[in-house]
C-alpha atoms as a PDB file:
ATOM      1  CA  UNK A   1     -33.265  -4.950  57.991  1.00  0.00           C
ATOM      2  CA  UNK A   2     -35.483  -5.092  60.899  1.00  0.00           C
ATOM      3  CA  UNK A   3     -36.335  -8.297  62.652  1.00  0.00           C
ATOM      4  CA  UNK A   4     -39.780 -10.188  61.150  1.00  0.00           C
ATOM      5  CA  UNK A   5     -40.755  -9.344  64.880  1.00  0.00           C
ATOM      6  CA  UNK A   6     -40.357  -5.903  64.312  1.00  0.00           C
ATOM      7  CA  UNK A   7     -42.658  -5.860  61.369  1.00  0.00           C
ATOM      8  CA  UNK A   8     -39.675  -6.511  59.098  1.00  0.00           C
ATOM      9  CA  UNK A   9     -37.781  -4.660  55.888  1.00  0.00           C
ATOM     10  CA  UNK A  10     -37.814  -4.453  52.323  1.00  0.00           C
ATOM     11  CA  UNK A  11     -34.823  -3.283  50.823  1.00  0.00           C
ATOM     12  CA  UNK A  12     -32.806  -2.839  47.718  1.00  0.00           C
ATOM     13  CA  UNK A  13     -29.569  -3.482  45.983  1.00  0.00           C
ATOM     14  CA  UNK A  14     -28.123  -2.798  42.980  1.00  0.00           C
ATOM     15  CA  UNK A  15     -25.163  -5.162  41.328  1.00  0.00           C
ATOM     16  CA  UNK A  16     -23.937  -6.300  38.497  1.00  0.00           C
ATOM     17  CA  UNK A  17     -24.673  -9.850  36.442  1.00  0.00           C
ATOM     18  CA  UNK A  18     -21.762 -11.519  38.338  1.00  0.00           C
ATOM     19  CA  UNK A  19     -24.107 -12.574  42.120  1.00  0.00           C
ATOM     20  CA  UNK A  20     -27.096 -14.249  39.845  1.00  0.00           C
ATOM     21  CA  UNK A  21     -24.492 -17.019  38.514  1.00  0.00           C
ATOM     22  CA  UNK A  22     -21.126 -16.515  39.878  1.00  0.00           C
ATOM     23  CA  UNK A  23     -19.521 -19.791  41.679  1.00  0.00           C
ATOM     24  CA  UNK A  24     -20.023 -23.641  41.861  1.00  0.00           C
ATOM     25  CA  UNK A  25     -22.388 -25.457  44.438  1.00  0.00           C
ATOM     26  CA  UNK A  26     -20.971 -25.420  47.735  1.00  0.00           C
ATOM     27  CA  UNK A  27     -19.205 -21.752  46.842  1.00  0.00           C
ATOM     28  CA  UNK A  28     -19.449 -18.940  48.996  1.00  0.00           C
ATOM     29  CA  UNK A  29     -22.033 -17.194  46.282  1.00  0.00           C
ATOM     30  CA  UNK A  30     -24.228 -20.003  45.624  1.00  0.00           C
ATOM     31  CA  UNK A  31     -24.282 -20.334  49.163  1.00  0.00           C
ATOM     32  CA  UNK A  32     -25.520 -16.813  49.743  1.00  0.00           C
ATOM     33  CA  UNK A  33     -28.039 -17.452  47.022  1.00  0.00           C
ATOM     34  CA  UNK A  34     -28.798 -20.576  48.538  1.00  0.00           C
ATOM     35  CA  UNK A  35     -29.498 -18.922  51.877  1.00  0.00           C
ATOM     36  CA  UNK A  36     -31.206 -15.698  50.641  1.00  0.00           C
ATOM     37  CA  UNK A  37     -33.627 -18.389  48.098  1.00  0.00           C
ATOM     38  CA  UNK A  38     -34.153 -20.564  51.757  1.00  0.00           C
ATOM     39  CA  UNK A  39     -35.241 -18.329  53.597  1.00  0.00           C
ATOM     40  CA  UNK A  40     -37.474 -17.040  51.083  1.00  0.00           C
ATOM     41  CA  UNK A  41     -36.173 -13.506  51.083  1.00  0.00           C
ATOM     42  CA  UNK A  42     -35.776 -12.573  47.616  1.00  0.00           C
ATOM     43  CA  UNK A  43     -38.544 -10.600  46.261  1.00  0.00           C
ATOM     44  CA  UNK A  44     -37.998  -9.231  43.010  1.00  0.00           C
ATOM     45  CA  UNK A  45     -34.579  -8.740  40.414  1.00  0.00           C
ATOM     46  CA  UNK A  46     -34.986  -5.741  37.945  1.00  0.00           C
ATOM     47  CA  UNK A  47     -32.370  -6.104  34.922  1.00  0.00           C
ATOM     48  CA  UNK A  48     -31.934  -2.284  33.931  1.00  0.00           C
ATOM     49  CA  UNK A  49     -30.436  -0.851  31.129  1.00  0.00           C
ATOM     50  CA  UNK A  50     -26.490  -0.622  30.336  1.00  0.00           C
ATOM     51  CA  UNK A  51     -25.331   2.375  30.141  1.00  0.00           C
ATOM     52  CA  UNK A  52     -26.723   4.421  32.676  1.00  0.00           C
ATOM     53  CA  UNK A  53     -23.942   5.015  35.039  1.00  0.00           C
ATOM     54  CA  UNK A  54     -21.266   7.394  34.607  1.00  0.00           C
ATOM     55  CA  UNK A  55     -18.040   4.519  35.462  1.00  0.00           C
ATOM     56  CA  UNK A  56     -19.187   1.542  33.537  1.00  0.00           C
ATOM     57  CA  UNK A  57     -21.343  -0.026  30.546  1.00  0.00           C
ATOM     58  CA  UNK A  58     -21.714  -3.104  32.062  1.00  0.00           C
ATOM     59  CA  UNK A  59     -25.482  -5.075  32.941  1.00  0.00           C
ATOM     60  CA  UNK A  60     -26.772  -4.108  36.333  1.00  0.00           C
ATOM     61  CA  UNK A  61     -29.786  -5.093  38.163  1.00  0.00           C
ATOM     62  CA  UNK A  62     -32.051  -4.121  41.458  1.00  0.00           C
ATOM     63  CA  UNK A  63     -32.470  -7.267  43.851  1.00  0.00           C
ATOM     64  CA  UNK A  64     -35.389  -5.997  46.151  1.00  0.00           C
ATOM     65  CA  UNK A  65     -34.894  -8.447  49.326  1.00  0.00           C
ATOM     66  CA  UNK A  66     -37.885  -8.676  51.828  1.00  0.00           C
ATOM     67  CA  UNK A  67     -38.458 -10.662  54.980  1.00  0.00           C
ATOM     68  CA  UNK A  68     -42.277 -10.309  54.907  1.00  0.00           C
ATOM     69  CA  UNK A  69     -43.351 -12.349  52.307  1.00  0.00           C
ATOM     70  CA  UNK A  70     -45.212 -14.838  54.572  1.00  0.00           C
ATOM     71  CA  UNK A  71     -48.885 -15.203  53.844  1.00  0.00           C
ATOM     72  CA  UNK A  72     -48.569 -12.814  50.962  1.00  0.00           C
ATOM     73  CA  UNK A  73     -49.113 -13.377  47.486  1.00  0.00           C
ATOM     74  CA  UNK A  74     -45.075 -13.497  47.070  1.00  0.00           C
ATOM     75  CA  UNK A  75     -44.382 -16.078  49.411  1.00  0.00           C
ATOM     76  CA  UNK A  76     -42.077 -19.249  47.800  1.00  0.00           C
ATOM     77  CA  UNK A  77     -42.055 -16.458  44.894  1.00  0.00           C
ATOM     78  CA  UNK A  78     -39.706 -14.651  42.594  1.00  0.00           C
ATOM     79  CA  UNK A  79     -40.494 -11.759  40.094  1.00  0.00           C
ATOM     80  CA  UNK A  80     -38.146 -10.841  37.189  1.00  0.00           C
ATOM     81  CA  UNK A  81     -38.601  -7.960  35.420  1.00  0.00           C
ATOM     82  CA  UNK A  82     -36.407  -7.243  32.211  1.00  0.00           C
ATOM     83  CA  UNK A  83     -36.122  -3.858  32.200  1.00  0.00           C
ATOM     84  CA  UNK A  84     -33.504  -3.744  29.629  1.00  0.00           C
ATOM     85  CA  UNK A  85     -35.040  -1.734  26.718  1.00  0.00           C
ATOM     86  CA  UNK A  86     -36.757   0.299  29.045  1.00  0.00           C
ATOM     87  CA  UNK A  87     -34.178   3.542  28.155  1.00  0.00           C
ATOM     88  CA  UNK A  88     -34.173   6.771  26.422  1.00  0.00           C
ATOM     89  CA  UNK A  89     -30.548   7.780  24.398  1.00  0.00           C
ATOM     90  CA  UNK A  90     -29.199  11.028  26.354  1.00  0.00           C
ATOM     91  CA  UNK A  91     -28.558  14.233  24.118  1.00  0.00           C
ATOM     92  CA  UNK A  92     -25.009  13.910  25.153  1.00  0.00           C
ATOM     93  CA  UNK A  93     -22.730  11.179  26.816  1.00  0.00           C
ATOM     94  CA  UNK A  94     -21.501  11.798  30.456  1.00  0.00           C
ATOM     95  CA  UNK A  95     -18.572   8.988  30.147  1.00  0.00           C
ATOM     96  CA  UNK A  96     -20.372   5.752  30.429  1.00  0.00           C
ATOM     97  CA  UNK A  97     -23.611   6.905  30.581  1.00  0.00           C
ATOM     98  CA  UNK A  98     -25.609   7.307  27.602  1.00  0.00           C
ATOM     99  CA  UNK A  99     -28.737   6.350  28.384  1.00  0.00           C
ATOM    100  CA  UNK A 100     -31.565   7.442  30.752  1.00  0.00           C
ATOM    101  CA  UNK A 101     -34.628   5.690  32.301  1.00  0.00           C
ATOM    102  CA  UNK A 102     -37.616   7.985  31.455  1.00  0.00           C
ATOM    103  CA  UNK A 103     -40.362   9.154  34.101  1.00  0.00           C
ATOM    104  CA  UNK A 104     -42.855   6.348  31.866  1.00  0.00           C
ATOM    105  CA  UNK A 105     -40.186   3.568  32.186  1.00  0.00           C
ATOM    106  CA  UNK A 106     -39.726   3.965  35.995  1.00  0.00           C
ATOM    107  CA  UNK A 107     -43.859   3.815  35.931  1.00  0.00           C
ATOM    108  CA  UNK A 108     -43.906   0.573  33.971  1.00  0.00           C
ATOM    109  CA  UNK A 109     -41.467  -0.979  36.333  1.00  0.00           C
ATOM    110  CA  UNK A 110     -43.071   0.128  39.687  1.00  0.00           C
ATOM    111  CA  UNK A 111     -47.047  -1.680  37.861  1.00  0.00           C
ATOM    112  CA  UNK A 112     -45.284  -4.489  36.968  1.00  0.00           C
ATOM    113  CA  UNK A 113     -43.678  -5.069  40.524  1.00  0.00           C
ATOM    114  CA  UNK A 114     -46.900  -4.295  41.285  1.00  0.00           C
ATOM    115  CA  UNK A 115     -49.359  -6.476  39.391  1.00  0.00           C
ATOM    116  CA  UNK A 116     -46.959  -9.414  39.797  1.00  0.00           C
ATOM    117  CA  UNK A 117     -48.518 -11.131  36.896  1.00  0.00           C
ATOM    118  CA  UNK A 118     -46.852 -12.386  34.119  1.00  0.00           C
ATOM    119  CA  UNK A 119     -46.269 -10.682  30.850  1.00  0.00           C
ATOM    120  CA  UNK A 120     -43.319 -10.419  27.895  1.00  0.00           C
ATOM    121  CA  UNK A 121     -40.740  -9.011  30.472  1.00  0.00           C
ATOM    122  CA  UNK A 122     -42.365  -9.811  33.624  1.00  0.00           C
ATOM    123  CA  UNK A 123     -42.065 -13.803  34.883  1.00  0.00           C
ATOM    124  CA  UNK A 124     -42.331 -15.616  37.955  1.00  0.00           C
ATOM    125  CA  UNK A 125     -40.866 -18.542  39.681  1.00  0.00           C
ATOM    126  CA  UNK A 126     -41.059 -20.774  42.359  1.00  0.00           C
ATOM    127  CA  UNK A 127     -37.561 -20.087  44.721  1.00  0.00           C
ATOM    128  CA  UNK A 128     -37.059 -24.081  44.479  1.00  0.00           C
ATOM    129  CA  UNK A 129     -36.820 -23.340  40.091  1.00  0.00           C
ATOM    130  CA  UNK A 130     -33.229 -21.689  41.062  1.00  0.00           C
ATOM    131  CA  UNK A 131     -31.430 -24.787  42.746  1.00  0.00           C
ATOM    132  CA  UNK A 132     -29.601 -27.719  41.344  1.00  0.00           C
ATOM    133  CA  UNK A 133     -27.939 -30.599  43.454  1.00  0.00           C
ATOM    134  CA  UNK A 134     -24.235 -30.944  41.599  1.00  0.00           C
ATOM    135  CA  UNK A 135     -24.188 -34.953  41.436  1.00  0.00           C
ATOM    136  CA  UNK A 136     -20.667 -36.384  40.870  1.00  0.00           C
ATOM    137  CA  UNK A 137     -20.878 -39.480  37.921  1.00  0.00           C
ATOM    138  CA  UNK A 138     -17.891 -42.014  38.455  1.00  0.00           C
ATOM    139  CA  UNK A 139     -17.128 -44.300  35.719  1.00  0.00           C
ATOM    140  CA  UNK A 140     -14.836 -47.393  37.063  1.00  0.00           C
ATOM    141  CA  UNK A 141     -11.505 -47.822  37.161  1.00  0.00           C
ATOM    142  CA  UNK A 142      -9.971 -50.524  33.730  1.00  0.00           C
ATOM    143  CA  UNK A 143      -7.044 -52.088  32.572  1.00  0.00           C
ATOM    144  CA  UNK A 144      -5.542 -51.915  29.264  1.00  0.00           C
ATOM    145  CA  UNK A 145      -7.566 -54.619  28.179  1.00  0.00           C
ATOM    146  CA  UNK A 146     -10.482 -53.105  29.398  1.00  0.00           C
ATOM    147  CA  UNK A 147     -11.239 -55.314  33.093  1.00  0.00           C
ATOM    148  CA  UNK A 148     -12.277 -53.845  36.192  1.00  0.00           C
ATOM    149  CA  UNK A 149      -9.588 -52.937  38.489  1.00  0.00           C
ATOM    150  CA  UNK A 150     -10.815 -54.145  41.899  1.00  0.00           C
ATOM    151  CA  UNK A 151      -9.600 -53.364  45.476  1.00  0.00           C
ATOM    152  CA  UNK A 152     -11.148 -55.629  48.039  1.00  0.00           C
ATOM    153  CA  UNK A 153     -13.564 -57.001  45.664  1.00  0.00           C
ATOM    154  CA  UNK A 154     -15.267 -53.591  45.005  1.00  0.00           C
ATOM    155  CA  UNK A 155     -14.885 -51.119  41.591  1.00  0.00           C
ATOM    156  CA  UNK A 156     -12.958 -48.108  41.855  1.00  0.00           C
ATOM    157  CA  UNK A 157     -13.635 -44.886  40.174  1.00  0.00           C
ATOM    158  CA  UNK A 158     -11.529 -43.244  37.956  1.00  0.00           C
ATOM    159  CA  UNK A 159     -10.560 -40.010  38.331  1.00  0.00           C
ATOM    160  CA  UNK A 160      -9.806 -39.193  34.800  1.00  0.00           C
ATOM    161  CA  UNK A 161     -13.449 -40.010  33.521  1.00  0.00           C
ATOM    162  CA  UNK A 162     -15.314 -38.543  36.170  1.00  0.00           C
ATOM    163  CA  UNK A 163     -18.152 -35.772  35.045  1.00  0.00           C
ATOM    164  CA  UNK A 164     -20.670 -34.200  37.004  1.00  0.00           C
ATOM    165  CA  UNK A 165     -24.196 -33.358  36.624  1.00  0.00           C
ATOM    166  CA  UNK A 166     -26.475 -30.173  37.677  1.00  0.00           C
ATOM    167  CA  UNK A 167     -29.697 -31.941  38.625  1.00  0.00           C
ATOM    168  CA  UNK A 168     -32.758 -28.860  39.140  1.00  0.00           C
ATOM    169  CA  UNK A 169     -34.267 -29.554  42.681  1.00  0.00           C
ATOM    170  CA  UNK A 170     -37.929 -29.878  40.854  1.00  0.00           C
ATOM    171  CA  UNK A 171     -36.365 -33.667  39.199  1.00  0.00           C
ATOM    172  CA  UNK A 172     -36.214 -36.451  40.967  1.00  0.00           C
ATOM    173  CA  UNK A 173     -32.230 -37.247  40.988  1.00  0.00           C
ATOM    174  CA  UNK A 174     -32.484 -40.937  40.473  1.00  0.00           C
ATOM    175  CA  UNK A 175     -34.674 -40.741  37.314  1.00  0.00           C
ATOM    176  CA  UNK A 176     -32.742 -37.871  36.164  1.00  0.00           C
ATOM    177  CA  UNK A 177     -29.676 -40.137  36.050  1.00  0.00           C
ATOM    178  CA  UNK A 178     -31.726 -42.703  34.656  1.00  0.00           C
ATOM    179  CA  UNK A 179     -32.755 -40.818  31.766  1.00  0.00           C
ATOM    180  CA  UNK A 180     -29.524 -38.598  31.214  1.00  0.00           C
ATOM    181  CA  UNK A 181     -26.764 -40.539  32.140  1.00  0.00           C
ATOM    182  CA  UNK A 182     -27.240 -44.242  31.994  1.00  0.00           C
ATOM    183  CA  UNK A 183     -28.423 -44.956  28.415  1.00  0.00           C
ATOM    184  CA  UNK A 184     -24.689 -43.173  27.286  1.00  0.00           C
ATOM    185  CA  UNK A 185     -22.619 -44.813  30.746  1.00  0.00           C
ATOM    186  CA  UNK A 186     -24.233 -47.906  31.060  1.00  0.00           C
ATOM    187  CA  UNK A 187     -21.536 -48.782  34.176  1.00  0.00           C
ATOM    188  CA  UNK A 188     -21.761 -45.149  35.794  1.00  0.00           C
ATOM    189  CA  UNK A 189     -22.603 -44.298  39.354  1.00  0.00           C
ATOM    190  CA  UNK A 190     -23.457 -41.343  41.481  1.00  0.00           C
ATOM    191  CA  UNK A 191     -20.995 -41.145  44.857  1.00  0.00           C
ATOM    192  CA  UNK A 192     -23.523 -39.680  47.206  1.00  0.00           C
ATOM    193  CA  UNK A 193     -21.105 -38.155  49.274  1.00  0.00           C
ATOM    194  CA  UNK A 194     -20.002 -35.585  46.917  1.00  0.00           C
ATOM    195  CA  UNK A 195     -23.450 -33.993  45.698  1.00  0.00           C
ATOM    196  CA  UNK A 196     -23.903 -30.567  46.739  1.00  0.00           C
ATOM    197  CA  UNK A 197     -26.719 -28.217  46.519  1.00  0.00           C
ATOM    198  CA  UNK A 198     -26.657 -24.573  44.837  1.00  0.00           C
ATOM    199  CA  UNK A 199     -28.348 -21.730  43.309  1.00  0.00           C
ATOM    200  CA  UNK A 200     -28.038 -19.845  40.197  1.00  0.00           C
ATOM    201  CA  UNK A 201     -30.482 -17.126  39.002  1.00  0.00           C
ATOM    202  CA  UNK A 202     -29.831 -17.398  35.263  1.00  0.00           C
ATOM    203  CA  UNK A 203     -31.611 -14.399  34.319  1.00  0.00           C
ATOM    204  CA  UNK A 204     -30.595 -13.462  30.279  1.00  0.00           C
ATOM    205  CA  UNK A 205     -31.573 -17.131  30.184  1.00  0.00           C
ATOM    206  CA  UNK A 206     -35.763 -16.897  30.559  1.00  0.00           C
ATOM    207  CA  UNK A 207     -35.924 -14.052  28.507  1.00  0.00           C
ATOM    208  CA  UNK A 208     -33.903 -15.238  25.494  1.00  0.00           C
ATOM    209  CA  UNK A 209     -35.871 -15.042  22.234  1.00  0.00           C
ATOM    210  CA  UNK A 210     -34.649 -17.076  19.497  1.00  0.00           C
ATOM    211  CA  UNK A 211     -33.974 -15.251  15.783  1.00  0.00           C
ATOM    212  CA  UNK A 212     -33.861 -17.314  13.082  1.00  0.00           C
ATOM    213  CA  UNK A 213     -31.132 -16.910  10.539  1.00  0.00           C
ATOM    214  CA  UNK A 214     -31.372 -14.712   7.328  1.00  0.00           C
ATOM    215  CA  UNK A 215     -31.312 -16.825   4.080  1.00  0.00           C
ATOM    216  CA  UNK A 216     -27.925 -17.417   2.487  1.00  0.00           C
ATOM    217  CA  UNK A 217     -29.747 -16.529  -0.929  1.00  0.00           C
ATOM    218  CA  UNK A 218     -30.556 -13.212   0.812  1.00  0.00           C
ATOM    219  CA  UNK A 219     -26.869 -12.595   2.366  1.00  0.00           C
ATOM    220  CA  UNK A 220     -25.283 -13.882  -1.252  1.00  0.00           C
ATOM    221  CA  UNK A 221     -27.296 -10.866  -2.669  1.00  0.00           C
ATOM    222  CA  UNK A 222     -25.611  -8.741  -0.281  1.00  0.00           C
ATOM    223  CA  UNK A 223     -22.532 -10.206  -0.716  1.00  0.00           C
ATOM    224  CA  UNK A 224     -22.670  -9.344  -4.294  1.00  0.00           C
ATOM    225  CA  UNK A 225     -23.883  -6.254  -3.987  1.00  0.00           C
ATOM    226  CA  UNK A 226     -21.143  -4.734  -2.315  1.00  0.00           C
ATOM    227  CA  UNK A 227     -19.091  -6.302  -3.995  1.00  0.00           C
ATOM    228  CA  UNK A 228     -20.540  -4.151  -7.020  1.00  0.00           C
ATOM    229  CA  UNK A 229     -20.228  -0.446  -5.154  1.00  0.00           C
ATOM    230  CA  UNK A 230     -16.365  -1.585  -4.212  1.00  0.00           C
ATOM    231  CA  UNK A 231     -15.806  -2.104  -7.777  1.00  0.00           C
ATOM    232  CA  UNK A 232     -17.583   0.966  -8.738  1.00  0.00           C
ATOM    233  CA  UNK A 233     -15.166   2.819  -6.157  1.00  0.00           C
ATOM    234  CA  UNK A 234     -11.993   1.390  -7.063  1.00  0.00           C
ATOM    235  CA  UNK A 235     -12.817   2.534 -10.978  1.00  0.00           C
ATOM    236  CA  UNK A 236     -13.213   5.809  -9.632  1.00  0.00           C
ATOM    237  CA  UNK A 237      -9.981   6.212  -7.648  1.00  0.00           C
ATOM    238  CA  UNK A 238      -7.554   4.568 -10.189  1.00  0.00           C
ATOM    239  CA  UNK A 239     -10.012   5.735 -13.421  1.00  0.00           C
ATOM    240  CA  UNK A 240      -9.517   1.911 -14.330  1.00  0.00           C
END
């Protein structure tokens, strides 16, 4: 990319689901996130369709990176587009791929980049709505009758009990732990020392839409239904 000096770069990747989610806080991959998010380079992910490579099936998306985003509408911003069920079926398979994106699809994508407004597969967020601070909970260190082990006057945690918590960086961490921790670990505490920021992008997650559950009465009729065409086919095999 060329320098911000240099009037700068927009550019584009393609990947699989693996670099919106893979690793812990403090990982090599959150920390890329982390930096990318930071520096406010990430412009835009586009989820496309499976199927539309030849060599695998698998999700892929476009990250479109850009380091001019100051004093544009997209600064602090993220867009993400799911593009998923924007797709045509091919004719005819070439391995893997079985679907195409259409001429209209690839025009849908490019207005929705951009308009950069909101819409049913379009949604925006602030960079900071990606990162978490990993908070490590220690619960103290008992005895089989259940008293404080002390060393030098002072609890010690135990290891075997410990949890930890992904705190977004929108909360407040102290009234987070308040609120989520404390009224179920009355004697917990957060060692300071061990929190670590990171970033995941979890994409499938903003554009889930919940489906309720047929009715059992309506599966039962199902159910019974073919259990009625079985029957009907057995009689006609054995001439019971």
């Amino acid at each position: 990319m060329k320098d911000r000096s240099k009037g700068g770069s927009r550019i584009s990747i393609i990947h699989n689901g693996s670099p919106l989610f893979t690793g812990d806080a403090g990982s090599g991959p959150s920390e890329i996130r982390r930096y990318i998010l930071e520096n406010d380079l990430l412009e835009a992910i586009v989820a496309l369709p499976n199927d539309i490579f030849y060599n695998t099936g698998i999700a892929t998306y476009i990250w479109v990176l850009s380091n001019k985003k100051a004093g544009t509408r997209r600064e602090g911003k993220v867009q993400l587009i799911n593009a998923n069920n924007l797709y045509e079926k091919r004719r005819k398979s070439l391995g893997n791929k079985r679907n195409d994106i259409p001429e209209s699809a690839i025009q849908e994508i490019t207005k929705l980049y951009g308009d950069f407004a909101e819409s049913e597969i379009c949604k925006i967020f602030a960079n900071e709505d990606f990162g978490y601070t990993r908070i490590v909970v220690e619960r103290p260190l008992r005895d089989a009758n259940g008293e404080l082990i002390l060393k030098k006057g002072r609890k010690q945690a135990d290891s075997a009990i410990r949890d930890t918590e992904n705190v977004p960086l929108t909360e407040d961490i102290e009234e987070y732990f308040a609120r989520e921790v404390l009224p179920f670990a009355p004697d917990a505490w957060i060692d300071k020392k061990k929190s670590k920021v990171g970033y995941e992008i979890p994409f499938t997650r903003y554009f889930y839409k919940y489906e309720a559950p047929r009715a059992s009465s309506e599966i039962m009729a199902e159910i019974l239904e073919l259990e009625k065409e079985l029957s009907g086919s057995r009689e006609e095999v054995f001439g019971l």
